[in-house]
N, C-alpha and C. Protein backbone atom coordinates (compact mmCIF):
# COMPACT_ATOMS: atom_id res chain seq x y z
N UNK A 1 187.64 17.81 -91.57
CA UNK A 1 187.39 18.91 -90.65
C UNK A 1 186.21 18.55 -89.73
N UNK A 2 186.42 19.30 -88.72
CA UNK A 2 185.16 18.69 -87.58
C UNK A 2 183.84 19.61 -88.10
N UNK A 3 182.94 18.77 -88.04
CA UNK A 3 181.59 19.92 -88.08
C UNK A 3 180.29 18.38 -87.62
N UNK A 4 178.72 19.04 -87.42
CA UNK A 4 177.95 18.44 -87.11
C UNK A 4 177.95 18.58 -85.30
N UNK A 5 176.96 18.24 -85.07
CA UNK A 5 176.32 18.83 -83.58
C UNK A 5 177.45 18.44 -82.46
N UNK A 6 178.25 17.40 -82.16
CA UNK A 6 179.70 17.58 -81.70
C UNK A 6 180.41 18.52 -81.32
N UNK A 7 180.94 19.23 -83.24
CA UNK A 7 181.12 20.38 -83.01
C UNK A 7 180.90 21.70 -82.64
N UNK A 8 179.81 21.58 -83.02
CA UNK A 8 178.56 22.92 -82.54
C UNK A 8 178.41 23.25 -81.31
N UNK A 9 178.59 21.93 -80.07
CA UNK A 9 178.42 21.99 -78.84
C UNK A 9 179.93 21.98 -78.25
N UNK A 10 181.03 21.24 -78.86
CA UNK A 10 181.83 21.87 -77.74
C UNK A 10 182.78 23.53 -77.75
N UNK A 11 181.62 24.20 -79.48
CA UNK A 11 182.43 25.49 -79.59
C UNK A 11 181.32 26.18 -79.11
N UNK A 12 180.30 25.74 -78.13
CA UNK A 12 179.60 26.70 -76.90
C UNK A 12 179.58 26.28 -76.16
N UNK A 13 180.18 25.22 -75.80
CA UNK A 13 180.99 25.20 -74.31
C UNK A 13 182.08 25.99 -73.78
N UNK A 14 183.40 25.71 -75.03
CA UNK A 14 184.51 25.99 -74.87
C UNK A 14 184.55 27.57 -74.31
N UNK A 15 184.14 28.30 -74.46
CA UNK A 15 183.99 29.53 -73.90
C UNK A 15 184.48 29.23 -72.55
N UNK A 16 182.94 29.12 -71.56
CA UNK A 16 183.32 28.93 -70.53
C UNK A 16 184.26 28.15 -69.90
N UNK A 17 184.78 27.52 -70.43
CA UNK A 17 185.68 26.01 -70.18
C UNK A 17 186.90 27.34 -69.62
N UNK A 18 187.26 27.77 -71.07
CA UNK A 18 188.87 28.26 -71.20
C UNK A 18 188.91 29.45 -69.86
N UNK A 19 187.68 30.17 -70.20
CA UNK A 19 188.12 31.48 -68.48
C UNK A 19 188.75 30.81 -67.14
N UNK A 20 188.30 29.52 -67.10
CA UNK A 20 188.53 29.18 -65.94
C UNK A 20 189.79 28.95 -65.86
N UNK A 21 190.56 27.95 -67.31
CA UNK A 21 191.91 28.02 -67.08
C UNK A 21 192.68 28.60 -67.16
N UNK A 22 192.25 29.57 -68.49
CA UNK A 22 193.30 30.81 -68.64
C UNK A 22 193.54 31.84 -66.83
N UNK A 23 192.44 31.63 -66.12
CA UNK A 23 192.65 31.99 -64.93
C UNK A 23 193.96 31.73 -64.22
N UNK A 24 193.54 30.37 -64.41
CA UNK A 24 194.79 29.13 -63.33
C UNK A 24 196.65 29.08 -64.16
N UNK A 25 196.09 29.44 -65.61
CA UNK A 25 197.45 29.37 -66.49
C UNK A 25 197.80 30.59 -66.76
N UNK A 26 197.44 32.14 -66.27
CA UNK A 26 197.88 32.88 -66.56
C UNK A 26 199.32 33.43 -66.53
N UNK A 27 200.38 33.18 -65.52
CA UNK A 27 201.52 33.46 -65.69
C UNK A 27 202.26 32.73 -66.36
N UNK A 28 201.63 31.50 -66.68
CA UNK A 28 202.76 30.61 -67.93
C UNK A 28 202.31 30.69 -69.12
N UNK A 29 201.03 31.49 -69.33
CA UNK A 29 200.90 32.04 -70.51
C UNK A 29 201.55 33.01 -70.73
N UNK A 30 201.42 34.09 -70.14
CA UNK A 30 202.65 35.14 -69.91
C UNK A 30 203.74 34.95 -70.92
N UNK A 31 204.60 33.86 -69.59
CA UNK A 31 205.79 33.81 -69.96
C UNK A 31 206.22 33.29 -71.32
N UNK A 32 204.80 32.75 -71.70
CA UNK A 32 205.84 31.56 -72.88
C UNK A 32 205.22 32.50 -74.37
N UNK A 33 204.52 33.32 -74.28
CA UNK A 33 203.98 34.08 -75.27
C UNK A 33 204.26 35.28 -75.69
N UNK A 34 205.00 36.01 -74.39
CA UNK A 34 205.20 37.32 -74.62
C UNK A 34 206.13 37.85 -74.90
N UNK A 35 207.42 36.67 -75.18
CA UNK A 35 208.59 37.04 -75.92
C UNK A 35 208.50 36.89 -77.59
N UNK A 36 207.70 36.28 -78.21
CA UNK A 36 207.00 35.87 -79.47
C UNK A 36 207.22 37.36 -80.31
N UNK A 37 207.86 36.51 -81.67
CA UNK A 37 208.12 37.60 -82.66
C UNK A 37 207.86 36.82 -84.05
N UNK A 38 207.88 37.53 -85.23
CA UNK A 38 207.30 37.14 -86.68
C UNK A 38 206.19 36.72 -86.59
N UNK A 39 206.07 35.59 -87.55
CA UNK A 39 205.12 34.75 -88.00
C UNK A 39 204.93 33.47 -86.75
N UNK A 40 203.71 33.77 -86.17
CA UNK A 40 203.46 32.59 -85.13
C UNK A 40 202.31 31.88 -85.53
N UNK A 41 202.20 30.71 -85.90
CA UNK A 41 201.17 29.51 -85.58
C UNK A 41 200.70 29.18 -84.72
N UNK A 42 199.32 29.30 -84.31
CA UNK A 42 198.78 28.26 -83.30
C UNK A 42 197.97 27.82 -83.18
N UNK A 43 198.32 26.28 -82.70
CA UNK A 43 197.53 25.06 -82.86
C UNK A 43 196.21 25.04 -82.36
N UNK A 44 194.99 24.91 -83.16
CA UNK A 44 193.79 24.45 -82.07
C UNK A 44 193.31 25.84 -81.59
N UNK A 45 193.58 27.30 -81.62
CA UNK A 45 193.39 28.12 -81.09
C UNK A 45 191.99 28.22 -80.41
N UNK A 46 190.65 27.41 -80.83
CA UNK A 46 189.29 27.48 -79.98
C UNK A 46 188.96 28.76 -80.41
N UNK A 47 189.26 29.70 -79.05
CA UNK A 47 188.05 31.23 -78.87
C UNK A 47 189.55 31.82 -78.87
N UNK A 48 190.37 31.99 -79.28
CA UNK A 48 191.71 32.76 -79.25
C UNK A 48 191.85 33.30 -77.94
N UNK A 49 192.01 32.71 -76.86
CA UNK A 49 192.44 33.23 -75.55
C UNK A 49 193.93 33.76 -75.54
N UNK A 50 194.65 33.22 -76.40
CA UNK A 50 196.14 33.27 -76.43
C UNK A 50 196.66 34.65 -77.21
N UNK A 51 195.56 35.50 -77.92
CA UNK A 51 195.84 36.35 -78.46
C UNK A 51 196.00 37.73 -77.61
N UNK A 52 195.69 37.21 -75.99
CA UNK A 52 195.91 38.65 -75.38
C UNK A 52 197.05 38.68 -75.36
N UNK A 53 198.53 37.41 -75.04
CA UNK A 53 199.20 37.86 -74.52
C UNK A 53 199.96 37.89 -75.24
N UNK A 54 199.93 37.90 -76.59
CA UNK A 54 201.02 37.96 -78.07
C UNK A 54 201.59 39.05 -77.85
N UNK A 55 202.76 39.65 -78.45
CA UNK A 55 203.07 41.06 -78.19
C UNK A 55 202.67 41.83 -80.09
N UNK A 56 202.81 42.98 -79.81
CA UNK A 56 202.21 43.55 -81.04
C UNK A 56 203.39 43.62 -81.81
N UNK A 57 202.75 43.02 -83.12
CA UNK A 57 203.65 43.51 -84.28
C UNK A 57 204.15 41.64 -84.82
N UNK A 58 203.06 40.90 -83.89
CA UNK A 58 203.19 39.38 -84.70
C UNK A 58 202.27 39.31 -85.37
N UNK A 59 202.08 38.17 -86.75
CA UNK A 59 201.91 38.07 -87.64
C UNK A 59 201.14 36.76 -87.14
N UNK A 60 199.66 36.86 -86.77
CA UNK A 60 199.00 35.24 -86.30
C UNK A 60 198.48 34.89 -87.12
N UNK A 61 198.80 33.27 -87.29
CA UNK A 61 198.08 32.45 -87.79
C UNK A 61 197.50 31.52 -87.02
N UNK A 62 196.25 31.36 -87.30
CA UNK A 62 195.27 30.11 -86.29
C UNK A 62 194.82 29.14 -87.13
N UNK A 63 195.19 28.13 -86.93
CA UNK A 63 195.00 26.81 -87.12
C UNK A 63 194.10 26.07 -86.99
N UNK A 64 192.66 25.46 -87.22
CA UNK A 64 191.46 25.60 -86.45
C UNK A 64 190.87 24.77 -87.23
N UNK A 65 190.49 23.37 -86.69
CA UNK A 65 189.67 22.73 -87.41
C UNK A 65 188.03 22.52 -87.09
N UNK A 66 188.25 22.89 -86.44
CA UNK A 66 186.35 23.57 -85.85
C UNK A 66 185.78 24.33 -86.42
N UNK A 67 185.10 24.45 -87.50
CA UNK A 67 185.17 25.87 -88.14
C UNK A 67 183.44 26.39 -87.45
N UNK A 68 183.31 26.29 -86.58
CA UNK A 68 181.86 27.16 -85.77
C UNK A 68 183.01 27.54 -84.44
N UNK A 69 184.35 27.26 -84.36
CA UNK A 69 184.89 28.66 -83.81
C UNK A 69 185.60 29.94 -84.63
N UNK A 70 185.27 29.56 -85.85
CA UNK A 70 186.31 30.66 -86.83
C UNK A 70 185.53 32.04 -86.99
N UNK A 71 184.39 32.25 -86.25
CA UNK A 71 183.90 33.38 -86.05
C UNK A 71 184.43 34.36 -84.77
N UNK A 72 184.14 33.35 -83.88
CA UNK A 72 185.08 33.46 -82.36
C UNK A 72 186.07 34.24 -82.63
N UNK A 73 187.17 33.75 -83.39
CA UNK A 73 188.88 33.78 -83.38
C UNK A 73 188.96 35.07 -84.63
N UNK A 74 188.04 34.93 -85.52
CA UNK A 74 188.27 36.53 -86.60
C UNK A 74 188.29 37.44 -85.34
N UNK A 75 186.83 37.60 -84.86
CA UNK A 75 186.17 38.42 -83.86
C UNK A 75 187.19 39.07 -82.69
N UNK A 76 188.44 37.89 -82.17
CA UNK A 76 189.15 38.10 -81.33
C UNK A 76 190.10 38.65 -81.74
N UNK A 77 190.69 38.68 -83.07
CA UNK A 77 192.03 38.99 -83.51
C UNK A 77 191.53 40.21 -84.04
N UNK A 78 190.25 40.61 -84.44
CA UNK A 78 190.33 42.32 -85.00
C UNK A 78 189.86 43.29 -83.50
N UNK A 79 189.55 42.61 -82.61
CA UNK A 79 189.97 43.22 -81.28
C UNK A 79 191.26 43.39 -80.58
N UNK A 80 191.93 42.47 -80.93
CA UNK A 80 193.25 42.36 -80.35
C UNK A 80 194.24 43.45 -81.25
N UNK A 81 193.92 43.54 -82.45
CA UNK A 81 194.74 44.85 -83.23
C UNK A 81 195.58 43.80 -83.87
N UNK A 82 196.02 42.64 -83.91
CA UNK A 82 196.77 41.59 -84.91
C UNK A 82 196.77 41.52 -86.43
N UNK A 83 197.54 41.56 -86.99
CA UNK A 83 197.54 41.26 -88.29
C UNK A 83 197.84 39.58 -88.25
N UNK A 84 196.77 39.15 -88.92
CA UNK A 84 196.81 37.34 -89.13
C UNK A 84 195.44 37.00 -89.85
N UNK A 85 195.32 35.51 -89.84
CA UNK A 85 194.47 34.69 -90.74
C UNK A 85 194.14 33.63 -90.04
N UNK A 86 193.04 33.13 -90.26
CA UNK A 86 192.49 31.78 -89.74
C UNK A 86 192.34 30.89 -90.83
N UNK A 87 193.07 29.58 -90.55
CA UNK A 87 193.11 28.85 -91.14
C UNK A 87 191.98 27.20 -91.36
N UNK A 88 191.35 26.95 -92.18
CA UNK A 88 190.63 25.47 -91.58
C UNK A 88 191.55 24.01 -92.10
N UNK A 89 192.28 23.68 -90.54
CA UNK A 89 192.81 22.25 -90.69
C UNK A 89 193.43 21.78 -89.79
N UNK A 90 193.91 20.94 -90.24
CA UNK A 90 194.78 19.43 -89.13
C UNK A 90 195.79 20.12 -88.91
N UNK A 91 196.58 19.72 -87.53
CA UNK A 91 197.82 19.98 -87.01
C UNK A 91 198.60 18.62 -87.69
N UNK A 92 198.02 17.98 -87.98
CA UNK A 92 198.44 16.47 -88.46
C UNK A 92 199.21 17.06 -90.13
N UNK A 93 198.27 18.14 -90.52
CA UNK A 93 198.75 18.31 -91.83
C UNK A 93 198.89 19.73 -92.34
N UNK A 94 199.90 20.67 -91.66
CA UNK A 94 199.83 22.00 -91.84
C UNK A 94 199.56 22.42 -92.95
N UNK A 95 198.81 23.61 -93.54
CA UNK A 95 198.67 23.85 -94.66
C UNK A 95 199.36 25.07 -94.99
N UNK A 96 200.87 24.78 -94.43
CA UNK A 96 201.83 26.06 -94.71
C UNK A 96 203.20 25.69 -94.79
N UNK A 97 203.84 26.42 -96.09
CA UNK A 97 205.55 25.91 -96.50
C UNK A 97 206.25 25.77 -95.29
N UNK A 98 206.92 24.74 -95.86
CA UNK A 98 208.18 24.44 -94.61
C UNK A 98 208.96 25.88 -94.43
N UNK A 99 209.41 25.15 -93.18
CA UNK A 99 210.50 26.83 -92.67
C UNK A 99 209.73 28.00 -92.79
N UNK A 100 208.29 27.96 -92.88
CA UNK A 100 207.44 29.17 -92.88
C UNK A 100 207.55 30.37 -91.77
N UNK A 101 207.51 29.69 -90.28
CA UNK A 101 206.95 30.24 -89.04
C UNK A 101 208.25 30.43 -88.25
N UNK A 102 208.25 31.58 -87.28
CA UNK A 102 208.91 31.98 -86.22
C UNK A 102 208.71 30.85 -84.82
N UNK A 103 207.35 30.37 -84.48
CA UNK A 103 206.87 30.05 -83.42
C UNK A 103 205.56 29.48 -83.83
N UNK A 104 205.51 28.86 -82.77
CA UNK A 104 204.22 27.15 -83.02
C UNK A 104 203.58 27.48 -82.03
N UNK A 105 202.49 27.73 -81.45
CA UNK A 105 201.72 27.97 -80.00
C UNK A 105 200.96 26.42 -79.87
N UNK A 106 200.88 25.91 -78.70
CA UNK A 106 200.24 24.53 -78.39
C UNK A 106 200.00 24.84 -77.15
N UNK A 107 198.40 25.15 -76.77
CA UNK A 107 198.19 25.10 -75.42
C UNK A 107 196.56 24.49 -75.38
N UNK A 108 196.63 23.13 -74.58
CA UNK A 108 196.02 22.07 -74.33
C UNK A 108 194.97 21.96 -75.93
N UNK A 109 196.07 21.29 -76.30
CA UNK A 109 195.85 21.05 -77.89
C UNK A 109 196.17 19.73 -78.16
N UNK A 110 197.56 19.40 -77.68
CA UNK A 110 197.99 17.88 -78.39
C UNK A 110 197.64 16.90 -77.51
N UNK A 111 196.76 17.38 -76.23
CA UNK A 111 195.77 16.12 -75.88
C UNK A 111 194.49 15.68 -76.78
N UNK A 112 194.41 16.58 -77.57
CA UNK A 112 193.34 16.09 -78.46
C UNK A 112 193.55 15.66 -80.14
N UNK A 113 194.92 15.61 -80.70
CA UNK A 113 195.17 15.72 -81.93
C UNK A 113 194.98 14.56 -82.24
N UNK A 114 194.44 13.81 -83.39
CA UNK A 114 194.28 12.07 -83.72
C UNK A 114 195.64 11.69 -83.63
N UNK A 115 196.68 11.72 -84.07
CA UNK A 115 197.69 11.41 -84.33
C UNK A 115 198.81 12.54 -83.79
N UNK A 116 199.34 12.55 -82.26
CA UNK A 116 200.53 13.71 -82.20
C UNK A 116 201.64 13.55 -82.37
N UNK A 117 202.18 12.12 -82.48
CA UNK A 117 203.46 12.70 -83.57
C UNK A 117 203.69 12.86 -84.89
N UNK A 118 202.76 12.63 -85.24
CA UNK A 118 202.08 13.47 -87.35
C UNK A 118 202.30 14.87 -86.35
N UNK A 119 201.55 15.13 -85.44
CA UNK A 119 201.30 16.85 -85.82
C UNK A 119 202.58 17.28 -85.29
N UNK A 120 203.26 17.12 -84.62
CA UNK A 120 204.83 17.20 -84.01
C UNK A 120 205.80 17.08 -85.28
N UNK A 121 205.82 15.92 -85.95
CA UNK A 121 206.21 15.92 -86.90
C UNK A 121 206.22 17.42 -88.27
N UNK A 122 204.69 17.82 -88.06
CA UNK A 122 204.21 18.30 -88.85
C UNK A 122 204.85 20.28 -88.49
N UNK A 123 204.58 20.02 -87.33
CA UNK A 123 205.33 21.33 -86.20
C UNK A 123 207.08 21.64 -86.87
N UNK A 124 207.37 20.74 -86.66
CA UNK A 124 208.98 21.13 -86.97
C UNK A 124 209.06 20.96 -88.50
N UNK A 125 208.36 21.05 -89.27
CA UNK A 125 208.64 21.00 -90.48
C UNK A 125 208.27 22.32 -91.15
N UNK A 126 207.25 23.08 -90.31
CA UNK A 126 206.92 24.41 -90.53
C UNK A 126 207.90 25.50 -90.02
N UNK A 127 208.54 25.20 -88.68
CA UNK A 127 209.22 26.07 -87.79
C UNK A 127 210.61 26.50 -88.89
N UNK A 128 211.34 27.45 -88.92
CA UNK A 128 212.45 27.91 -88.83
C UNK A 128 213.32 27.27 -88.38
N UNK A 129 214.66 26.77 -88.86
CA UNK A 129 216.17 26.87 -88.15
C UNK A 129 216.04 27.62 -86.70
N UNK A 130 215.75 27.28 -85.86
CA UNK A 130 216.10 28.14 -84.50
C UNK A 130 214.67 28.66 -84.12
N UNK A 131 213.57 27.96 -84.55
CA UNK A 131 212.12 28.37 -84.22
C UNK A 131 211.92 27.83 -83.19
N UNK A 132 210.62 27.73 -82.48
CA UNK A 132 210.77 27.39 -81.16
C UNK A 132 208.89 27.14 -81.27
N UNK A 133 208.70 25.63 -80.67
CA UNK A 133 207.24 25.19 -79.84
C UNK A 133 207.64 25.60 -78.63
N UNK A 134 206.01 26.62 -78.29
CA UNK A 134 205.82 26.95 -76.97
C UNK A 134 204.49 25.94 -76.84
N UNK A 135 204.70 25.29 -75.20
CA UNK A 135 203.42 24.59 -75.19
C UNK A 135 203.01 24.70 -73.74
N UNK A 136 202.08 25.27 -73.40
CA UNK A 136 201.29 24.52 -72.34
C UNK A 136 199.79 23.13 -72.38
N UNK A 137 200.35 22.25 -71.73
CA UNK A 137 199.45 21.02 -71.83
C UNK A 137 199.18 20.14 -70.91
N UNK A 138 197.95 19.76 -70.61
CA UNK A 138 197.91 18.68 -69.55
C UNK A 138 198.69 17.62 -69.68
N UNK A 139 199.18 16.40 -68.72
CA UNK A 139 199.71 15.57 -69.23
C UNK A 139 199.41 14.55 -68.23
N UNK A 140 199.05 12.96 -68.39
CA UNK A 140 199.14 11.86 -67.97
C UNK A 140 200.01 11.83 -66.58
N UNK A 141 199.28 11.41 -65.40
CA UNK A 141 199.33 11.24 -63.94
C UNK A 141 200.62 9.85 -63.67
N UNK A 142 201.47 9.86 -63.12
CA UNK A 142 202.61 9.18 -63.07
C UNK A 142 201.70 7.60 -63.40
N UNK A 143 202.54 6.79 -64.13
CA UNK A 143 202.07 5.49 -63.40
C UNK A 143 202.06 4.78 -62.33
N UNK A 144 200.66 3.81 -62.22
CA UNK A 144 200.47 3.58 -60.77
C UNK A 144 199.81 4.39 -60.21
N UNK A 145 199.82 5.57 -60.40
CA UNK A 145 199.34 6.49 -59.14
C UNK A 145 197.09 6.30 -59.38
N UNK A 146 196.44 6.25 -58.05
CA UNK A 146 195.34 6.80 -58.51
C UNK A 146 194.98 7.53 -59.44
N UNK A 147 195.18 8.50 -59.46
CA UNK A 147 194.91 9.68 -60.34
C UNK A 147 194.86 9.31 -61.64
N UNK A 148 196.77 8.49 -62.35
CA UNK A 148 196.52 7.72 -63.50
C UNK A 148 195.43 6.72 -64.05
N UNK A 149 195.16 5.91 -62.95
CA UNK A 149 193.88 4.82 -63.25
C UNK A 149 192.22 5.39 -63.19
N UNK A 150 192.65 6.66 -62.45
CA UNK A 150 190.85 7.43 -62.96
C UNK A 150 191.30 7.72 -64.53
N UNK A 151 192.20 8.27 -64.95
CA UNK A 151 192.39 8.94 -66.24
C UNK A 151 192.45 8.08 -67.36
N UNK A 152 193.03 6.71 -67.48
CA UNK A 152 193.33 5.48 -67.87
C UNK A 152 191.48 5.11 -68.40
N UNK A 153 190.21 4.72 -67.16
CA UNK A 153 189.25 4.31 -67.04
C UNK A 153 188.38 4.92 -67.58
N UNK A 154 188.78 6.92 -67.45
CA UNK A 154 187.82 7.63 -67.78
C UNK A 154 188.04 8.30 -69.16
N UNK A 155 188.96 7.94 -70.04
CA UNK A 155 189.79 8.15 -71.30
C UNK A 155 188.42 8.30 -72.09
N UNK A 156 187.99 7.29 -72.35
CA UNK A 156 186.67 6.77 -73.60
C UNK A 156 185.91 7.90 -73.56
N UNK A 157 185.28 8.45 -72.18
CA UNK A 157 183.77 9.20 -72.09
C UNK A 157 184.39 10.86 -72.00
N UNK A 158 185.83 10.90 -70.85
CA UNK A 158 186.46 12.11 -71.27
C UNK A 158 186.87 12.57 -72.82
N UNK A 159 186.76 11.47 -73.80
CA UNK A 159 187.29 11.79 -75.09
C UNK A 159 186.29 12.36 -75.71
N UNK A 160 185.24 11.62 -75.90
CA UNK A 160 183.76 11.82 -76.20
C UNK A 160 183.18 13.52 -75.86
N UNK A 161 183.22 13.58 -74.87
CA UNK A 161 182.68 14.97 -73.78
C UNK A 161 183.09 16.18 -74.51
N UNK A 162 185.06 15.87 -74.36
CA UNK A 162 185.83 16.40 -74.77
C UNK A 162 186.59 16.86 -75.99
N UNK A 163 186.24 16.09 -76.55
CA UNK A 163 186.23 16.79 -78.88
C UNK A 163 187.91 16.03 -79.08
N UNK A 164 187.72 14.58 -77.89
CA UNK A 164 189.01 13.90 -78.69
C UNK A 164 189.88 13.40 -77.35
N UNK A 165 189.57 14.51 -76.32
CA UNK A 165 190.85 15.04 -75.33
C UNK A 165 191.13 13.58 -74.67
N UNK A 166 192.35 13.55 -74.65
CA UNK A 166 192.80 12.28 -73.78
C UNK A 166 194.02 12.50 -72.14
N UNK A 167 192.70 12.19 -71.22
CA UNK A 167 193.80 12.69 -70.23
C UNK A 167 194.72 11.98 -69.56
N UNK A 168 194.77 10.64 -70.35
CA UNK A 168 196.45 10.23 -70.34
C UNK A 168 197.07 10.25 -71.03
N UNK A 169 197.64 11.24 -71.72
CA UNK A 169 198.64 11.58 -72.99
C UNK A 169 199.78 11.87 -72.37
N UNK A 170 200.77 11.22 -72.85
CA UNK A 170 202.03 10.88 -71.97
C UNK A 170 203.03 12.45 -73.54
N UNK A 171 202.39 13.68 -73.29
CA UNK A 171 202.57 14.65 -74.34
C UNK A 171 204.28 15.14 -74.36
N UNK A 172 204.59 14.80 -72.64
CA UNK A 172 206.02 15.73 -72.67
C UNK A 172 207.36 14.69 -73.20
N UNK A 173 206.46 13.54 -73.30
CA UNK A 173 207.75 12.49 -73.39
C UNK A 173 207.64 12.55 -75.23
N UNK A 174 205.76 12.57 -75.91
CA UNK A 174 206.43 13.10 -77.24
C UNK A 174 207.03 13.61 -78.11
N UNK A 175 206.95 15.27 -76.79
CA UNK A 175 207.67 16.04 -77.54
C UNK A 175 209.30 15.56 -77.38
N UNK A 176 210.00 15.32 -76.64
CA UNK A 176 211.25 14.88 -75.92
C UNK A 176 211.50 14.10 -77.69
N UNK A 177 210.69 13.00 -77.77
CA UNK A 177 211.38 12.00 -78.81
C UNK A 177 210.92 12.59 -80.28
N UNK A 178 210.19 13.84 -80.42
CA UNK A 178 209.79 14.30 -81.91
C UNK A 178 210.86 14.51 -82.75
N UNK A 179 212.30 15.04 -82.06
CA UNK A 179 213.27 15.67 -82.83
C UNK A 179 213.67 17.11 -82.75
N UNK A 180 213.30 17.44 -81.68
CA UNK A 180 213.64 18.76 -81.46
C UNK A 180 214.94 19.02 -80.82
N UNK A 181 215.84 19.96 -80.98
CA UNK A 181 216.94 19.88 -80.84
C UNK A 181 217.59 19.98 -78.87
N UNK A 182 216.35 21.02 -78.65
CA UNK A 182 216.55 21.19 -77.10
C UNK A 182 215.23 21.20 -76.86
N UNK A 183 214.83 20.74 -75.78
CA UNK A 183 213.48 21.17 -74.56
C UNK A 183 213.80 21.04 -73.38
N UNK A 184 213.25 22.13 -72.66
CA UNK A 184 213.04 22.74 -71.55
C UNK A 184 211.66 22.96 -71.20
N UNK A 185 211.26 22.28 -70.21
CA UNK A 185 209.93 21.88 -69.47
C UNK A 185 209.82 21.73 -68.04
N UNK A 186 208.93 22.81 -67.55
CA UNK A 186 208.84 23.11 -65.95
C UNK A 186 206.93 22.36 -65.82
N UNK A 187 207.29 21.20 -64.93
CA UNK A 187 205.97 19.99 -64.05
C UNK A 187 205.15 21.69 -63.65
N UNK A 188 203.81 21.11 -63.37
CA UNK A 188 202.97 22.26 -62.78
C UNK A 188 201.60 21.26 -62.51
N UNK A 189 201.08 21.53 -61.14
CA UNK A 189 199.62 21.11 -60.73
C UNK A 189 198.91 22.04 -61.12
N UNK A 190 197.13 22.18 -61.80
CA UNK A 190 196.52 23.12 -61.33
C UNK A 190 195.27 22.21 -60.78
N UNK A 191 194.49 23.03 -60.43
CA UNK A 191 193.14 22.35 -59.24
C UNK A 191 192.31 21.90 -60.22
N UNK A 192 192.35 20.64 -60.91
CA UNK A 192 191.59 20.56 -62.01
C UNK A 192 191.14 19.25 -61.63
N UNK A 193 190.05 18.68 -61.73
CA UNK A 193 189.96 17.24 -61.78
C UNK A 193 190.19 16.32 -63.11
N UNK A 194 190.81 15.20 -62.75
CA UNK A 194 191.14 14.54 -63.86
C UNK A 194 192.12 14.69 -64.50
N UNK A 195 192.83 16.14 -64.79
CA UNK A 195 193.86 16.38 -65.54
C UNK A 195 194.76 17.78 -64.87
N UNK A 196 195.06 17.15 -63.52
CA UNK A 196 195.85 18.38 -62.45
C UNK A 196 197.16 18.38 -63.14
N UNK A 197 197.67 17.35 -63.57
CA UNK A 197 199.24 17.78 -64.08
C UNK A 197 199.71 18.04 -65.20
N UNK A 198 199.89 18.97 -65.67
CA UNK A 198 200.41 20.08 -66.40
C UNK A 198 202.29 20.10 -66.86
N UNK A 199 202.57 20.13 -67.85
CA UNK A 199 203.94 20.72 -68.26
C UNK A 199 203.45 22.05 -69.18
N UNK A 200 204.82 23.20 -68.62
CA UNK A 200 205.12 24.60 -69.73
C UNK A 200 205.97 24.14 -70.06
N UNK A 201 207.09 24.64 -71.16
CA UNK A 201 208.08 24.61 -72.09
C UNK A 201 208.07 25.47 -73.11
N UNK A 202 209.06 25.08 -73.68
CA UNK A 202 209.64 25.18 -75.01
C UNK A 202 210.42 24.37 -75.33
N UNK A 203 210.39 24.06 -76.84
CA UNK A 203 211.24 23.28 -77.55
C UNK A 203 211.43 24.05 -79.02
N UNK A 204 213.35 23.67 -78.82
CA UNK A 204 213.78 24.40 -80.39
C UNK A 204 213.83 23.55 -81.50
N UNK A 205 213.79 24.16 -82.60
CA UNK A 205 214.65 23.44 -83.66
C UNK A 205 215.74 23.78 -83.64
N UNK A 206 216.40 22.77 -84.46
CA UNK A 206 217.99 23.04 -84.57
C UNK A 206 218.08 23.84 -86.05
């Protein structure tokens, strides 16, 4: 589990970090959250930004290996009116029965996981017959392009800064080869430096 001054500092950063994007990602948060029913997981949750747009009467679980945000995320979910639990651990290694969950939440999460197809792996082994990863995530700048070779160069010190984050994670082509039965994924810019390109989705199990 993460802890030591690392952690301490990027769970008082992260605050301000997320307003800005939840700003820029608000209608594909929307969309990919607010059809959400049962038991939902989600990955990495930080300061629970994602808990506004749950609809009532889901069952959250947060996933969270930071544990100097697990004050944050109680704090947010007995505001939000949710019935759920915070959990301390790896996406690499869920600490919940297979076929447990309705829905997997991943939003700019599996740029930072040590290993994302363990936690992909680890995703569909929790989900339901007919469960569904919702993800919003940055993703790796075409090859060739400028943009890729700042992200390529600036990987090491963005990782460092960032509690892991890698902003060339080639994430949509993981999910594509994890094993999921269908995905559906809409490209998106936002005004970000370093990491403007973006995929939303979903992906089912079969």
């Amino acid at each position: 589990m993460k802890r030591g001054l690392r952690a301490r500092f990027f769970a008082a950063l992260l605050p301000a970090l997320s307003r800005g994007h939840v700003g820029l990602s608000e209608p594909w948060r929307k969309k990919l959250l607010g059809s959400l029913a049962g038991k939902v997981l989600e990955i990495g949750p930080g300061t629970g930004v994602n808990l506004a747009y749950l609809p009532d009467g889901v069952h959250w679980i947060g996933l969270e290996p930071n544990p100097y945000f697990h004050p944050h995320l109680k704090r947010a979910l007995s505001l939000r009116g949710l019935s759920g639990e915070v959990l301390l651990g790896q996406a690499e290694a869920i600490p919940l029965p297979e076929e447990s969950v309705e829905a997997v939440v991943a939003t700019l999460v599996l740029c930072s996981v040590a290993d994302p197809r363990a936690a992909l792996a680890e995703i569909l082994r929790v989900l339901k017959p007919g469960g569904r990863l919702v993800f919003l995530e940055h993703v790796a700048a075409p090859p060739g392009s400028s943009l890729r070779r700042f992200q390529d160069l600036l990987c090491p010190l963005w990782g460092f800064l960032g509690d892991g984050c890698h902003p060339n994670r080639e994430t949509l082509a993981l999910i594509r080869e994890a094993g999921f039965a269908r995905v559906e994924a809409e490209a998106l810019e936002l005004p970000l430096p370093l990491v403007a390109p973006h995929v939303a989705g979903v992906a089912w199990k079969g």
